[in-house]
Each structure stands twice: as structure tokens, then as C-alpha cells.
PDB file of N, CA and C in Angstrom:
ATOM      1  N   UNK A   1     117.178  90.732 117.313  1.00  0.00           N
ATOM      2  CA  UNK A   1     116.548  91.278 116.131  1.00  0.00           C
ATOM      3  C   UNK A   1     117.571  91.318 115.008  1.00  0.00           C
ATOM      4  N   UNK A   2     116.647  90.983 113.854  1.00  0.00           N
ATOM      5  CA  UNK A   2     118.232  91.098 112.930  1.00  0.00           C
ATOM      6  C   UNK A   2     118.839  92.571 112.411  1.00  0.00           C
ATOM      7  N   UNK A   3     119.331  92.893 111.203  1.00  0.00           N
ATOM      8  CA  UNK A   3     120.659  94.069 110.809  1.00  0.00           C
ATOM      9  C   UNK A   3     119.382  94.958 110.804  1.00  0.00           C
ATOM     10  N   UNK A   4     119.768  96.213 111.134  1.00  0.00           N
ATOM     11  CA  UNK A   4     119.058  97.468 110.910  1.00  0.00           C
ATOM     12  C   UNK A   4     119.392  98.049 109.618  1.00  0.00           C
ATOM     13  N   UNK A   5     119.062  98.881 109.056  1.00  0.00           N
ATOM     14  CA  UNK A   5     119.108  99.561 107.593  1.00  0.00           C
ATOM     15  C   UNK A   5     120.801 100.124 107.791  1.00  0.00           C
ATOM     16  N   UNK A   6     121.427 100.265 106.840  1.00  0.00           N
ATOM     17  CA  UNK A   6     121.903 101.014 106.734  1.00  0.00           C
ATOM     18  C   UNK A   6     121.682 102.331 105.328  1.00  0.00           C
ATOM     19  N   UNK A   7     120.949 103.579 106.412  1.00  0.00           N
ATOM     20  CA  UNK A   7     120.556 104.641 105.920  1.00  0.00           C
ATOM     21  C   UNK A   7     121.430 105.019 104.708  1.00  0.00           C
ATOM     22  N   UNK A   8     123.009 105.037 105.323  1.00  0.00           N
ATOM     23  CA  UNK A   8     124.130 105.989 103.809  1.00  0.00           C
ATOM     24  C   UNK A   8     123.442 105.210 103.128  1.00  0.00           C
ATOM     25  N   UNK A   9     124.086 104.262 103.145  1.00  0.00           N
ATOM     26  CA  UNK A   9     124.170 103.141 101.919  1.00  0.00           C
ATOM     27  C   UNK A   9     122.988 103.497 101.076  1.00  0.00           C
ATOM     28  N   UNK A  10     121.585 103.476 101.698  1.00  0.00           N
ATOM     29  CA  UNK A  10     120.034 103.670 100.930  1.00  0.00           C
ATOM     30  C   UNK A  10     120.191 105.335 100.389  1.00  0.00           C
ATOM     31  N   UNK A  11     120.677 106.204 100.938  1.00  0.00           N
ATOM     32  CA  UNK A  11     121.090 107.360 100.500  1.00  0.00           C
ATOM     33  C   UNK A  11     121.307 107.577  99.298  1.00  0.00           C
ATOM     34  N   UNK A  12     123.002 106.992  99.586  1.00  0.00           N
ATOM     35  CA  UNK A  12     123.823 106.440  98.372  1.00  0.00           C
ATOM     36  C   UNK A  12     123.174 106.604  97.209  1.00  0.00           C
ATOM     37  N   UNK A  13     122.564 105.090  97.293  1.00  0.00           N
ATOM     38  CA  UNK A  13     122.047 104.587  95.920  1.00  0.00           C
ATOM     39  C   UNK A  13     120.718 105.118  95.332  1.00  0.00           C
ATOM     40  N   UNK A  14     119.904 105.937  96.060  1.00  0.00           N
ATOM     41  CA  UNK A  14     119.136 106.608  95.771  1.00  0.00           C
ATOM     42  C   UNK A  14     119.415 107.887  94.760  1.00  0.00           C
ATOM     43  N   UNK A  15     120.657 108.607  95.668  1.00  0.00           N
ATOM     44  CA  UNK A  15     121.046 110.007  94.767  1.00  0.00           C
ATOM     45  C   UNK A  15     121.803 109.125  93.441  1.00  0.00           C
ATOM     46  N   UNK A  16     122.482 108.140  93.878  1.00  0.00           N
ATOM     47  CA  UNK A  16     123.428 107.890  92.436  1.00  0.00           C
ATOM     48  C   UNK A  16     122.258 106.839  91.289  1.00  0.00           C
ATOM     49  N   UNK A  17     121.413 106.463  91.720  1.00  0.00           N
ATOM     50  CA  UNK A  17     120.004 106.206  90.483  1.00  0.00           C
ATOM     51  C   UNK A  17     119.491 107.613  89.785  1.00  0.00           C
ATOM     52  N   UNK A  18     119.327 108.378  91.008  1.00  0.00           N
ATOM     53  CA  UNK A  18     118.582 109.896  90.223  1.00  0.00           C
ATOM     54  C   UNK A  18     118.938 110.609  90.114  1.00  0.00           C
ATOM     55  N   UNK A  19     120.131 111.846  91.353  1.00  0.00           N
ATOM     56  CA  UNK A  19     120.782 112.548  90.632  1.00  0.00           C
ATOM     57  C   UNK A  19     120.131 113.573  91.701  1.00  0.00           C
ATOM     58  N   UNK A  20     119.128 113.076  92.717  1.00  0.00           N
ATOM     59  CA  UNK A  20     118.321 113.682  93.471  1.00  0.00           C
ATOM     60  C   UNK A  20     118.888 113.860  94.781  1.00  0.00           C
ATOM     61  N   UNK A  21     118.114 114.791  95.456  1.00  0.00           N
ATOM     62  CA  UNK A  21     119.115 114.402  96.651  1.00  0.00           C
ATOM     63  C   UNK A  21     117.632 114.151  97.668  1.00  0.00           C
ATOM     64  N   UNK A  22     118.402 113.564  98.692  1.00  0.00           N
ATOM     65  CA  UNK A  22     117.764 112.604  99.663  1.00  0.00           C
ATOM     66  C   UNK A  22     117.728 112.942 101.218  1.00  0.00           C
ATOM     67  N   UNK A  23     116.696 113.388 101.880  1.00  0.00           N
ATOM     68  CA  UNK A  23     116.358 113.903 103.060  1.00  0.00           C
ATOM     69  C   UNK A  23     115.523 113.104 104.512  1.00  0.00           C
ATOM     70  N   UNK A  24     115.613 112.922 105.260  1.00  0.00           N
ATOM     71  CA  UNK A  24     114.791 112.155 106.017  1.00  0.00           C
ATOM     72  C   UNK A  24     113.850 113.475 106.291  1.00  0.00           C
ATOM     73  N   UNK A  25     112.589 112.720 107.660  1.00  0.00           N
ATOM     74  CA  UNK A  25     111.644 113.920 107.283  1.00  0.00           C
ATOM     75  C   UNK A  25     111.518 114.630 108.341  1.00  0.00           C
ATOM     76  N   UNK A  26     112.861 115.104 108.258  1.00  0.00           N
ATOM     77  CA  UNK A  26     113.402 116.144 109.146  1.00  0.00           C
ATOM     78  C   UNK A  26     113.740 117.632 108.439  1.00  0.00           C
ATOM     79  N   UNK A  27     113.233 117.407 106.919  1.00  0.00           N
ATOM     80  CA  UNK A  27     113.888 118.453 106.148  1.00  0.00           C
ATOM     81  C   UNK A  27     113.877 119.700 106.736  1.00  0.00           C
ATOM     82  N   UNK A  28     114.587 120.119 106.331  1.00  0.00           N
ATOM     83  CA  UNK A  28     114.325 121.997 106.813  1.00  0.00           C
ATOM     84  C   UNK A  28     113.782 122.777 106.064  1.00  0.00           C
ATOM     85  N   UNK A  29     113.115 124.056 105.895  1.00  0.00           N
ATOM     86  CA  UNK A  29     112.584 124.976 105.302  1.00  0.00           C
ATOM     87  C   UNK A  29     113.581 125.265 104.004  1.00  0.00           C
ATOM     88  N   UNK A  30     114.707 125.446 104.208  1.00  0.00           N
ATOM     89  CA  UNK A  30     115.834 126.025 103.744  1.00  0.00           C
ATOM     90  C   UNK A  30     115.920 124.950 102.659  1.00  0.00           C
ATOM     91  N   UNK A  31     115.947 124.039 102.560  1.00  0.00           N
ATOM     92  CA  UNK A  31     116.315 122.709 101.670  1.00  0.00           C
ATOM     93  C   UNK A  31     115.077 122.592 100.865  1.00  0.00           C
ATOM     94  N   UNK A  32     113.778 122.587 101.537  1.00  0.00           N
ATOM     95  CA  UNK A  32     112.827 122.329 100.912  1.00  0.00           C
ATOM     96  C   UNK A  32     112.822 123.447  99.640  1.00  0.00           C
ATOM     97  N   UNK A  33     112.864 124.739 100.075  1.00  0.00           N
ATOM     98  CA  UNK A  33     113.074 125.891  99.321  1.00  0.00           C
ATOM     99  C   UNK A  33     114.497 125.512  97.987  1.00  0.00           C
ATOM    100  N   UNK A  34     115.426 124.974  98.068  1.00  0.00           N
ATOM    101  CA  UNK A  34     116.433 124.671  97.576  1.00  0.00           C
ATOM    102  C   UNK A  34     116.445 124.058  96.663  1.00  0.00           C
ATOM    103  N   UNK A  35     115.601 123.272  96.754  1.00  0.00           N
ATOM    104  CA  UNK A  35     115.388 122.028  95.618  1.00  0.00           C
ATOM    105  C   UNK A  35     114.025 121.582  95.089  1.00  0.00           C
ATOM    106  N   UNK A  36     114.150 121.415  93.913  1.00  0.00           N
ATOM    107  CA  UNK A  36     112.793 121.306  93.023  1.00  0.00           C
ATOM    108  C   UNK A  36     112.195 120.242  93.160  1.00  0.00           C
ATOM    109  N   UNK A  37     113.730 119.244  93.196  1.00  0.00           N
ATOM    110  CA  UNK A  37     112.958 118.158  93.104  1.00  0.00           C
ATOM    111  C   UNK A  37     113.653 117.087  94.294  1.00  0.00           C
ATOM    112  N   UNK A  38     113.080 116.315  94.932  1.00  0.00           N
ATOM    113  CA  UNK A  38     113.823 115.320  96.229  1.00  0.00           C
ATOM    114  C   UNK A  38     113.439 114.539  96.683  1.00  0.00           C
ATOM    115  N   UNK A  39     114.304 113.653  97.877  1.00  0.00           N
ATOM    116  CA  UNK A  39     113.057 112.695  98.154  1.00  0.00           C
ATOM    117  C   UNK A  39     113.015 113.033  99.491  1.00  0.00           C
ATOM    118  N   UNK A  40     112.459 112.195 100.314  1.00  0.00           N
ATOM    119  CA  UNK A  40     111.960 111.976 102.030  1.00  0.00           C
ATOM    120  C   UNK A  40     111.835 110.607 101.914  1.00  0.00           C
ATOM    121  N   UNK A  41     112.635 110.454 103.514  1.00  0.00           N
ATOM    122  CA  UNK A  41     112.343 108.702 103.449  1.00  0.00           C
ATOM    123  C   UNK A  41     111.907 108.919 105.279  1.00  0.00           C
ATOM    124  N   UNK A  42     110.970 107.977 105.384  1.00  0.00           N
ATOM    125  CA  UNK A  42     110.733 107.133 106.510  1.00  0.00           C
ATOM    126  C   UNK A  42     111.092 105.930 107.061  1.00  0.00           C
ATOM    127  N   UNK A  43     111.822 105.816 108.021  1.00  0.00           N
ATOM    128  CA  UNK A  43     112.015 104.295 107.563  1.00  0.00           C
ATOM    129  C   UNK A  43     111.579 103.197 109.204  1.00  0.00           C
ATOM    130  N   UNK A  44     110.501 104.272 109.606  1.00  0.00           N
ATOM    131  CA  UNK A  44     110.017 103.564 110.838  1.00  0.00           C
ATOM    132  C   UNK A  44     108.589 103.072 110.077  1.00  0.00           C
ATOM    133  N   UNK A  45     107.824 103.109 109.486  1.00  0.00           N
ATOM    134  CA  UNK A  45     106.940 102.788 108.762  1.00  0.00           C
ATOM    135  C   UNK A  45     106.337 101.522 109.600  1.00  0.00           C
ATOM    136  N   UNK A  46     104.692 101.263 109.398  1.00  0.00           N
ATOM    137  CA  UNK A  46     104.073  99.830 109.915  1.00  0.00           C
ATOM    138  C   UNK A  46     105.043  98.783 110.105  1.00  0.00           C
ATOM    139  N   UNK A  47     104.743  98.390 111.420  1.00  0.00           N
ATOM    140  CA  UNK A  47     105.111  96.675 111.214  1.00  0.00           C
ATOM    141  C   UNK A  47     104.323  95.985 111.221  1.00  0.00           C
ATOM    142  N   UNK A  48     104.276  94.518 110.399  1.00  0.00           N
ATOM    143  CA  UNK A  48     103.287  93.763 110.536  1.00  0.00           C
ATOM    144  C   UNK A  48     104.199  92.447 110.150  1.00  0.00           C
ATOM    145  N   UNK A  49     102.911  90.722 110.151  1.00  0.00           N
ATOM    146  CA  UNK A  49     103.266  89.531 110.529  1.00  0.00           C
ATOM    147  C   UNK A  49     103.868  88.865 109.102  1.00  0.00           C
ATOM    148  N   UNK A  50     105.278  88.346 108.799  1.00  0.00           N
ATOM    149  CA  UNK A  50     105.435  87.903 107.571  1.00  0.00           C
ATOM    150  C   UNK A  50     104.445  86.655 107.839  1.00  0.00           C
ATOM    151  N   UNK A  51     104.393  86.594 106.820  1.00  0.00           N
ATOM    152  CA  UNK A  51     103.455  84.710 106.106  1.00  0.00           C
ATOM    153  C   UNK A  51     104.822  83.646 106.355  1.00  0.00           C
ATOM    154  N   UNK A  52     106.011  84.102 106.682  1.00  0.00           N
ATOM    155  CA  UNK A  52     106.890  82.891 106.682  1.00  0.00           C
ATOM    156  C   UNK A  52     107.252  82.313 107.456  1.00  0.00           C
ATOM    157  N   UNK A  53     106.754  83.217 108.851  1.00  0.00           N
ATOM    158  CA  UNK A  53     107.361  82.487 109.851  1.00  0.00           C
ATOM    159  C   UNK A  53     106.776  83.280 111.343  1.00  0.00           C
ATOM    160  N   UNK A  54     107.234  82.456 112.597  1.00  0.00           N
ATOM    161  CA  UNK A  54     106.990  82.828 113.763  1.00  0.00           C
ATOM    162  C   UNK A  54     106.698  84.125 114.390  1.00  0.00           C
ATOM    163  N   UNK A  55     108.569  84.268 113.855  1.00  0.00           N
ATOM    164  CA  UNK A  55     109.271  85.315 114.864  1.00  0.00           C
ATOM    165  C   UNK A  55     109.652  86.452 113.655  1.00  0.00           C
ATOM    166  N   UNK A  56     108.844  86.075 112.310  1.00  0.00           N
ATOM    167  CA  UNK A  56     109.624  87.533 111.241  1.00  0.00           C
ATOM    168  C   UNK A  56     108.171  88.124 111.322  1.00  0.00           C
ATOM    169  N   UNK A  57     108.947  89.064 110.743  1.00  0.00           N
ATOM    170  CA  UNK A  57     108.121  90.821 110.716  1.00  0.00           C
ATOM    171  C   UNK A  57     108.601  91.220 109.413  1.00  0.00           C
ATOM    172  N   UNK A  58     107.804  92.683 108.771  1.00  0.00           N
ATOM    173  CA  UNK A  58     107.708  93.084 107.871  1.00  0.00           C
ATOM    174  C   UNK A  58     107.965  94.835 108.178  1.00  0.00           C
ATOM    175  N   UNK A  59     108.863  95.421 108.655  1.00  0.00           N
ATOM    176  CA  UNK A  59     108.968  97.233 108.459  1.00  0.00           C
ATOM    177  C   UNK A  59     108.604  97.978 107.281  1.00  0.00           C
ATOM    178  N   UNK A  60     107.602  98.403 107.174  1.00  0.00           N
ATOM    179  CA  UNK A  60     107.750  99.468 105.899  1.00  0.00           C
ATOM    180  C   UNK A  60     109.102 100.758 106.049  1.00  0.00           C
ATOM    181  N   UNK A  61     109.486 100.727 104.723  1.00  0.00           N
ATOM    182  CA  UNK A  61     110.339 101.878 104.523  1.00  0.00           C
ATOM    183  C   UNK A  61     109.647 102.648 103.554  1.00  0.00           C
ATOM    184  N   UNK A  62     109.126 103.737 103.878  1.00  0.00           N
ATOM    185  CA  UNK A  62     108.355 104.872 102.785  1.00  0.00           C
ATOM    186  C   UNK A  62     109.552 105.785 102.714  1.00  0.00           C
ATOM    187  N   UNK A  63     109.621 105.794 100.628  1.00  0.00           N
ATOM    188  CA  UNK A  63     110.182 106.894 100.059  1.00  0.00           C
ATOM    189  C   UNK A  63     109.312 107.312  99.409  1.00  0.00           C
ATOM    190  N   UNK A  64     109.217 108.760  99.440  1.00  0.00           N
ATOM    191  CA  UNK A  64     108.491 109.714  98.619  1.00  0.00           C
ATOM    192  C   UNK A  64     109.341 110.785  97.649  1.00  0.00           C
ATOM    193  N   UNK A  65     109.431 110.616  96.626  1.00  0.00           N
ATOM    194  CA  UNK A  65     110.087 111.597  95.772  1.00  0.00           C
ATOM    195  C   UNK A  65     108.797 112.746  95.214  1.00  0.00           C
ATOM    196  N   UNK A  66     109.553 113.866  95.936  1.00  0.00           N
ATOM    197  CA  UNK A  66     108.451 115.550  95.337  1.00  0.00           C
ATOM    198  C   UNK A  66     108.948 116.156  94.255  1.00  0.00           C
ATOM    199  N   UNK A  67     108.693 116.664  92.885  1.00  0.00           N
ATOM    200  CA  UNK A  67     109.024 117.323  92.508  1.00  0.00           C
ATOM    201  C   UNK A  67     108.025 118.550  92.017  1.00  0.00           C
ATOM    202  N   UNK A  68     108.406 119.254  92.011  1.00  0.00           N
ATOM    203  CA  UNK A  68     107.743 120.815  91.842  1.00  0.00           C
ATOM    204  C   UNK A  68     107.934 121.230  90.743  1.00  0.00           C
ATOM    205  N   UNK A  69     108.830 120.404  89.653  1.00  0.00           N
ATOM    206  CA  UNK A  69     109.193 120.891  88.430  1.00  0.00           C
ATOM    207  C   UNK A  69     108.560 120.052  87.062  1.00  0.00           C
ATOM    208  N   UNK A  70     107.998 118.862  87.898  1.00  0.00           N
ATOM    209  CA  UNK A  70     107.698 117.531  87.011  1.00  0.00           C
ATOM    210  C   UNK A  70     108.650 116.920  86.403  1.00  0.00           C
ATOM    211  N   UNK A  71     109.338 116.381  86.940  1.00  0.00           N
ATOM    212  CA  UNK A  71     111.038 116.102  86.693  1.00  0.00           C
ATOM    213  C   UNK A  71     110.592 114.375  86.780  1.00  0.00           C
ATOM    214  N   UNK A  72     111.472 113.620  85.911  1.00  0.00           N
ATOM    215  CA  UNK A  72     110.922 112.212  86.088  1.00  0.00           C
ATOM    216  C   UNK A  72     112.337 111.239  86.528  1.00  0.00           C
ATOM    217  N   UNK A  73     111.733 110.350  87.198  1.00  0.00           N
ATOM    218  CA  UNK A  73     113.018 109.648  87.838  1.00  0.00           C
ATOM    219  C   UNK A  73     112.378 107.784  87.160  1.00  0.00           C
ATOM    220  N   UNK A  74     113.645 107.766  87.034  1.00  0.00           N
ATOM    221  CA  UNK A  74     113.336 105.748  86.930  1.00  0.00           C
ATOM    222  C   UNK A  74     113.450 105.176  87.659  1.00  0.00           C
ATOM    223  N   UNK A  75     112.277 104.782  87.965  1.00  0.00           N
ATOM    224  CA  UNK A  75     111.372 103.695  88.899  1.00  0.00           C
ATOM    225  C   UNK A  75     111.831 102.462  89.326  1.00  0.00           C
ATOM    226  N   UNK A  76     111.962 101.753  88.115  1.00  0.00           N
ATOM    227  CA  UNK A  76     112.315 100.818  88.052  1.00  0.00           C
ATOM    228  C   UNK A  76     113.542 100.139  88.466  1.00  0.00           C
ATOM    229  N   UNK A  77     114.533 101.394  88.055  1.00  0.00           N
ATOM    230  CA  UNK A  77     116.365 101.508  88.727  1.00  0.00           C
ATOM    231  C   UNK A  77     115.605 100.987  90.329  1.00  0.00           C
ATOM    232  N   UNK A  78     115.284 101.874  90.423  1.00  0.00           N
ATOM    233  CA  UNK A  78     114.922 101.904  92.395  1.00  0.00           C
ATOM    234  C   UNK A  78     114.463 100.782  93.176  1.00  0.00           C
ATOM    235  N   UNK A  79     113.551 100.416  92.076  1.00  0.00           N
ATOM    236  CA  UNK A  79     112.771  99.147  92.066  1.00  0.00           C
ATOM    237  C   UNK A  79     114.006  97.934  92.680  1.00  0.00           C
ATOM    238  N   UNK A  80     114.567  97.828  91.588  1.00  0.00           N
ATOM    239  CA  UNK A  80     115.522  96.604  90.967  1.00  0.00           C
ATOM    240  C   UNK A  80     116.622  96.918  91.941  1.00  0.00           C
ATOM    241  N   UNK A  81     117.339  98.139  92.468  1.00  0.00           N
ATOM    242  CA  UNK A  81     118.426  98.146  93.240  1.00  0.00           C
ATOM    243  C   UNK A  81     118.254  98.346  94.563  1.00  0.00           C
ATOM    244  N   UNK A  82     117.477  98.927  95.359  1.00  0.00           N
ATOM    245  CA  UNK A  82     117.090  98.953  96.612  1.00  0.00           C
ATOM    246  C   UNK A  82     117.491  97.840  97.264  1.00  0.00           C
ATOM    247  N   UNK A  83     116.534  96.394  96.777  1.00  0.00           N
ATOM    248  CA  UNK A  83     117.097  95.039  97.338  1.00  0.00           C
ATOM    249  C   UNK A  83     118.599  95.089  97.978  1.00  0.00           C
ATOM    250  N   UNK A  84     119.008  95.472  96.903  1.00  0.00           N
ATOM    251  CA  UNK A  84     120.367  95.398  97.872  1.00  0.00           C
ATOM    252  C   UNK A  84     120.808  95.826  98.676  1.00  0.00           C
ATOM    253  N   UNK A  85     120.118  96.887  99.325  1.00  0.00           N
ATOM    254  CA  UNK A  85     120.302  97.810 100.804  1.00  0.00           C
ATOM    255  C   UNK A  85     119.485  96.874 101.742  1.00  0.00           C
ATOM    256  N   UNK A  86     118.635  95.712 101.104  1.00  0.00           N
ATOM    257  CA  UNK A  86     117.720  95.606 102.486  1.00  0.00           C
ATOM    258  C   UNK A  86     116.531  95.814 102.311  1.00  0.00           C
ATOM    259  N   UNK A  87     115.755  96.474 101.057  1.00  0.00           N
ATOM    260  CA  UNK A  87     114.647  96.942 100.991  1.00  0.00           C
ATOM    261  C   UNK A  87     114.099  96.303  99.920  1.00  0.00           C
ATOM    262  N   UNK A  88     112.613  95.629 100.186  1.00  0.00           N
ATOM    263  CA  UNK A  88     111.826  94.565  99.516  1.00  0.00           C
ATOM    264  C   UNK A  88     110.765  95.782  98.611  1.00  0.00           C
ATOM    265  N   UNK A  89     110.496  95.564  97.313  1.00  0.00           N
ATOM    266  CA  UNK A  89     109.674  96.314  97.100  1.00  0.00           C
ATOM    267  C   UNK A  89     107.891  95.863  97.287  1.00  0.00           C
ATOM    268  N   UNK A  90     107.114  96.897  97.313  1.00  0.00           N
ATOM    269  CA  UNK A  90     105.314  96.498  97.811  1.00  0.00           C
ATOM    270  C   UNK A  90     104.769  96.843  96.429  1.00  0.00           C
ATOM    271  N   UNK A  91     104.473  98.250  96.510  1.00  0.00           N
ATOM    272  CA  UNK A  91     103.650  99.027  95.735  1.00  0.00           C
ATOM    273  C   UNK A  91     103.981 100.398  95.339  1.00  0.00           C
ATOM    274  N   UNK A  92     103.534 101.120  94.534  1.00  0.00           N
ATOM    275  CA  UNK A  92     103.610 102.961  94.840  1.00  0.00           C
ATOM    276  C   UNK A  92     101.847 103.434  94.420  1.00  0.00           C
ATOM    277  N   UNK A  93     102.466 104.844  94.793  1.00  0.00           N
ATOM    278  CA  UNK A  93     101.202 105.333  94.921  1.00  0.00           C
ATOM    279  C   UNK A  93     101.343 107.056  94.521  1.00  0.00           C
ATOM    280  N   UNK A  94     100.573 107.507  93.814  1.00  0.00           N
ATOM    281  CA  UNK A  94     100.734 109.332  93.288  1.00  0.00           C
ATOM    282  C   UNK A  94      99.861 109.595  93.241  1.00  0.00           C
ATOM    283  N   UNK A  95     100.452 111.252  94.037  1.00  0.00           N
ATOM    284  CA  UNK A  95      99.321 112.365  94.216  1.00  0.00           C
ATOM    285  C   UNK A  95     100.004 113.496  93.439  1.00  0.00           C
ATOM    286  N   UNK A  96      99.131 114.599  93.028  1.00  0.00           N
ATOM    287  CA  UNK A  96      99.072 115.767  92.607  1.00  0.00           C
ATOM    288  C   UNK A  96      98.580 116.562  93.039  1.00  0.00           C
ATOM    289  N   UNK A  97      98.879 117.742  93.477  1.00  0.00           N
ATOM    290  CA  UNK A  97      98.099 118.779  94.446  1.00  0.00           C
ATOM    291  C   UNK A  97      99.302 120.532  94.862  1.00  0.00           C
ATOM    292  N   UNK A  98      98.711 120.960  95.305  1.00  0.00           N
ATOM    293  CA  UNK A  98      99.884 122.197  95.776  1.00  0.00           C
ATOM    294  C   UNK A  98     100.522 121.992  97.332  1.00  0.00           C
ATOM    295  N   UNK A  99     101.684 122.448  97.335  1.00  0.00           N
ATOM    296  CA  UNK A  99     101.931 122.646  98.652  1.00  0.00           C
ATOM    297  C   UNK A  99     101.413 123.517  99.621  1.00  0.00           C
ATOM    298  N   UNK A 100     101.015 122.993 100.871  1.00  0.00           N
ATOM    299  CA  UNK A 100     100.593 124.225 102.018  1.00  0.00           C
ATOM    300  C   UNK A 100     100.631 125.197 101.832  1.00  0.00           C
ATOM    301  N   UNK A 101      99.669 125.969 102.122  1.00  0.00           N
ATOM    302  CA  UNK A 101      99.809 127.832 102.049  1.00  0.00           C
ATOM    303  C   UNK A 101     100.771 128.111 100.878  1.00  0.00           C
ATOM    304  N   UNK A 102     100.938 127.692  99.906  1.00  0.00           N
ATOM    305  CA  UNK A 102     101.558 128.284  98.792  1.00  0.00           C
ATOM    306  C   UNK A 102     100.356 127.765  97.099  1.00  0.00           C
ATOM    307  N   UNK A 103     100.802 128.044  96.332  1.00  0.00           N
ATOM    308  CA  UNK A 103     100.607 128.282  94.990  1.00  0.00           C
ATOM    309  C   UNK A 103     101.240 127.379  93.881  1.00  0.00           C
ATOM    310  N   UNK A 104     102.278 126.859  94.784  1.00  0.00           N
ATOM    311  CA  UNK A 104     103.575 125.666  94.163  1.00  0.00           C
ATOM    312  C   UNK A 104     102.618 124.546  94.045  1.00  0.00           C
ATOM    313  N   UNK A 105     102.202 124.111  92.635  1.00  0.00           N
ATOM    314  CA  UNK A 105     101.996 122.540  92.758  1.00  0.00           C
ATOM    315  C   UNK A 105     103.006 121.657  92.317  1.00  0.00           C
ATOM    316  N   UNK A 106     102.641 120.366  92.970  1.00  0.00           N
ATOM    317  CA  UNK A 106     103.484 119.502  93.095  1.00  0.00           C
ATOM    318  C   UNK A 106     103.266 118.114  92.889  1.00  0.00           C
ATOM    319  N   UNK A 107     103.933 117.332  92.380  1.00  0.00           N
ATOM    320  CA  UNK A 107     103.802 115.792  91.908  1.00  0.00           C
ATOM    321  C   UNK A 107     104.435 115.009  93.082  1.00  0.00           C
ATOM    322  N   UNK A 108     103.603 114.170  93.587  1.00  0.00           N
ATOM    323  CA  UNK A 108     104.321 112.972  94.853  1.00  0.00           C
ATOM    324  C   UNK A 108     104.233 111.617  94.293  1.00  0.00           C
ATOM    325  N   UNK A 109     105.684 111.046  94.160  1.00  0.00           N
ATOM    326  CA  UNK A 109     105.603 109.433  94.329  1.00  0.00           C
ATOM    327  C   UNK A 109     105.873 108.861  95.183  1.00  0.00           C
ATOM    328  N   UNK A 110     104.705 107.812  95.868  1.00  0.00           N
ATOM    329  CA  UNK A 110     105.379 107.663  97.335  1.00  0.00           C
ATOM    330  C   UNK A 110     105.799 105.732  96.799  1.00  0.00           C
ATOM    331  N   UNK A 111     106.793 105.418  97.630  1.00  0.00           N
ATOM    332  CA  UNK A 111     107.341 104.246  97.238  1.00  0.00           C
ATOM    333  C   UNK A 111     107.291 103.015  98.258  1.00  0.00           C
ATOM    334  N   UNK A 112     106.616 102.379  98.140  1.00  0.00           N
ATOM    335  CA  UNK A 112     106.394 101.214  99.858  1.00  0.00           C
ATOM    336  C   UNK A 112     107.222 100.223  99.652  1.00  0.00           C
ATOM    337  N   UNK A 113     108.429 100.222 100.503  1.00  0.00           N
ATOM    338  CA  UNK A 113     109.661  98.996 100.472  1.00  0.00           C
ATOM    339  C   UNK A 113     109.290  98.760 101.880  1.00  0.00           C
ATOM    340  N   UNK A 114     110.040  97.158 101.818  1.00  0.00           N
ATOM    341  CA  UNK A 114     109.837  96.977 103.605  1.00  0.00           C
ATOM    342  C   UNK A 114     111.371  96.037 103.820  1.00  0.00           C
ATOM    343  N   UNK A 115     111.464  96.066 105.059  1.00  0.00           N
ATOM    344  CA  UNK A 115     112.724  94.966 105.459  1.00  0.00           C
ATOM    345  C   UNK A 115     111.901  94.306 106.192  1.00  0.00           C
ATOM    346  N   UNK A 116     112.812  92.786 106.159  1.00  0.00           N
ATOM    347  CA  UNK A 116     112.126  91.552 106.945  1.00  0.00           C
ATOM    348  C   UNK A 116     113.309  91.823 107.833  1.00  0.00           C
ATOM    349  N   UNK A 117     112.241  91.464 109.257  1.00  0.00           N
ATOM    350  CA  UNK A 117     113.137  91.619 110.944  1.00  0.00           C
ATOM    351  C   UNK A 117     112.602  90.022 111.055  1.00  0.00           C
ATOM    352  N   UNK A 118     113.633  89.042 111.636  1.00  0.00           N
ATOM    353  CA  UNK A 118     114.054  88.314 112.765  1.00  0.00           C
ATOM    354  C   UNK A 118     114.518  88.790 113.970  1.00  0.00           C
ATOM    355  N   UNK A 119     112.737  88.337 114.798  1.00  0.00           N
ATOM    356  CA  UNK A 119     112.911  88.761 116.398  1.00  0.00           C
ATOM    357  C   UNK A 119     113.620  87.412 116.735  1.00  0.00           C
ATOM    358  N   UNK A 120     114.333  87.662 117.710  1.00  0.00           N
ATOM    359  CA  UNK A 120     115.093  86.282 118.480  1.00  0.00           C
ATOM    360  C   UNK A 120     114.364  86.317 120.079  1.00  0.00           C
ATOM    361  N   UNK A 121     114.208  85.524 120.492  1.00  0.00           N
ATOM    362  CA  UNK A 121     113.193  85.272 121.401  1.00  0.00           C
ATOM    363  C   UNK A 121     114.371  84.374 122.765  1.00  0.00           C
TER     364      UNK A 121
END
């Protein structure tokens, strides 16, 4: 199979585009509480069949940036630099709504990147 992500690195360049900080979605209570605004990444996301070939595949990597403050991040930075970790961009997608059992509403951008896997057979 080919290179796996490297997570820092996508970290990295995530906080140093926004300024945000960056959580897998393991967050804790404590963090969530901490910060207004952040992201969550997934990076086991669908696999499915590239159009290019046999043995490639397609992983989604979902980032979602929350903010609770309406705080705005550039897109496009993310867009344009990700590639270089490994991550192809798809689409995005936003919701608006409150958080669970609270009163806090909140703005979601969720972000669909994927890496191409070479299975070796």
C-alpha cells in the first residue's frame, strides 16, 4: 500500500494557514470548552475505486472547522496547500445549528480531501 498521511505535518499546516488549533475526534470536553473556534479531522473517511486504475483507491480525509464565534478562516489557503501533505481536494459543505444540550450556536465547515492509495497485490 502506498505512504500513509503524515498527521503533524497536516496539523502543521492547518494551524499555521489559520491560527486555529487542530484536534482529531478524540477531542476532550476540556478543549472543546477552551476554544471558540477549531478544527476535527478524520482521516479514516470512505474508500472508494479511482477512475485511474486497477489497484488505486480514493480515502476521504474529513476536516471540519467549528466555530462558535463566527470567526472566518481562508479556504482557499487550505484548498491550495493541503496538496502538499497528500490531500486532494473534493468539495465542502455548511451547517448552522446549536450544540447538544446547550444554547451555543455554531457554524460547521466540513472539508472533503482524499489521498490516492496504491494497493500492491
Amino acid at each position: 500500500m502506498s505512504k500513509t498521511l503524515d498527521l503533524e505535518k497536516i496539523k502543521t499546516t492547518i494551524e499555521g494557514i489559520t491560527g486555529f488549533p487542530v484536534f482529531g475526534t478524540d477531542i476532550q470536553k476540556d478543549e472543546l470548552d477552551a476554544n471558540e473556534s477549531f478544527f476535527l479531522y478524520y482521516e479514516k473517511g470512505p474508500i472508494r475505486k479511482a477512475d485511474s486504475g486497477a489497484n488505486q483507491f480514493l480515502r476521504d480525509f474529513i476536516l471540519m472547522f467549528v466555530t462558535k464565534e463566527d470567526a472566518e478562516i481562508d479556504e482557499f489557503a487550505l484548498i491550495l496547500e493541503l496538496p502538499k501533505c497528500g490531500l486532494r481536494f473534493r468539495n465542502t459543505e455548511y451547517e448552522f445549528g446549536k450544540i447538544a444540550s446547550t444554547e451555543q450556536e455554531a457554524k460547521l465547515s466540513t472539508f472533503y480531501f482524499h489521498q490516492a492509495l496504491i494497493i500492491c497485490q
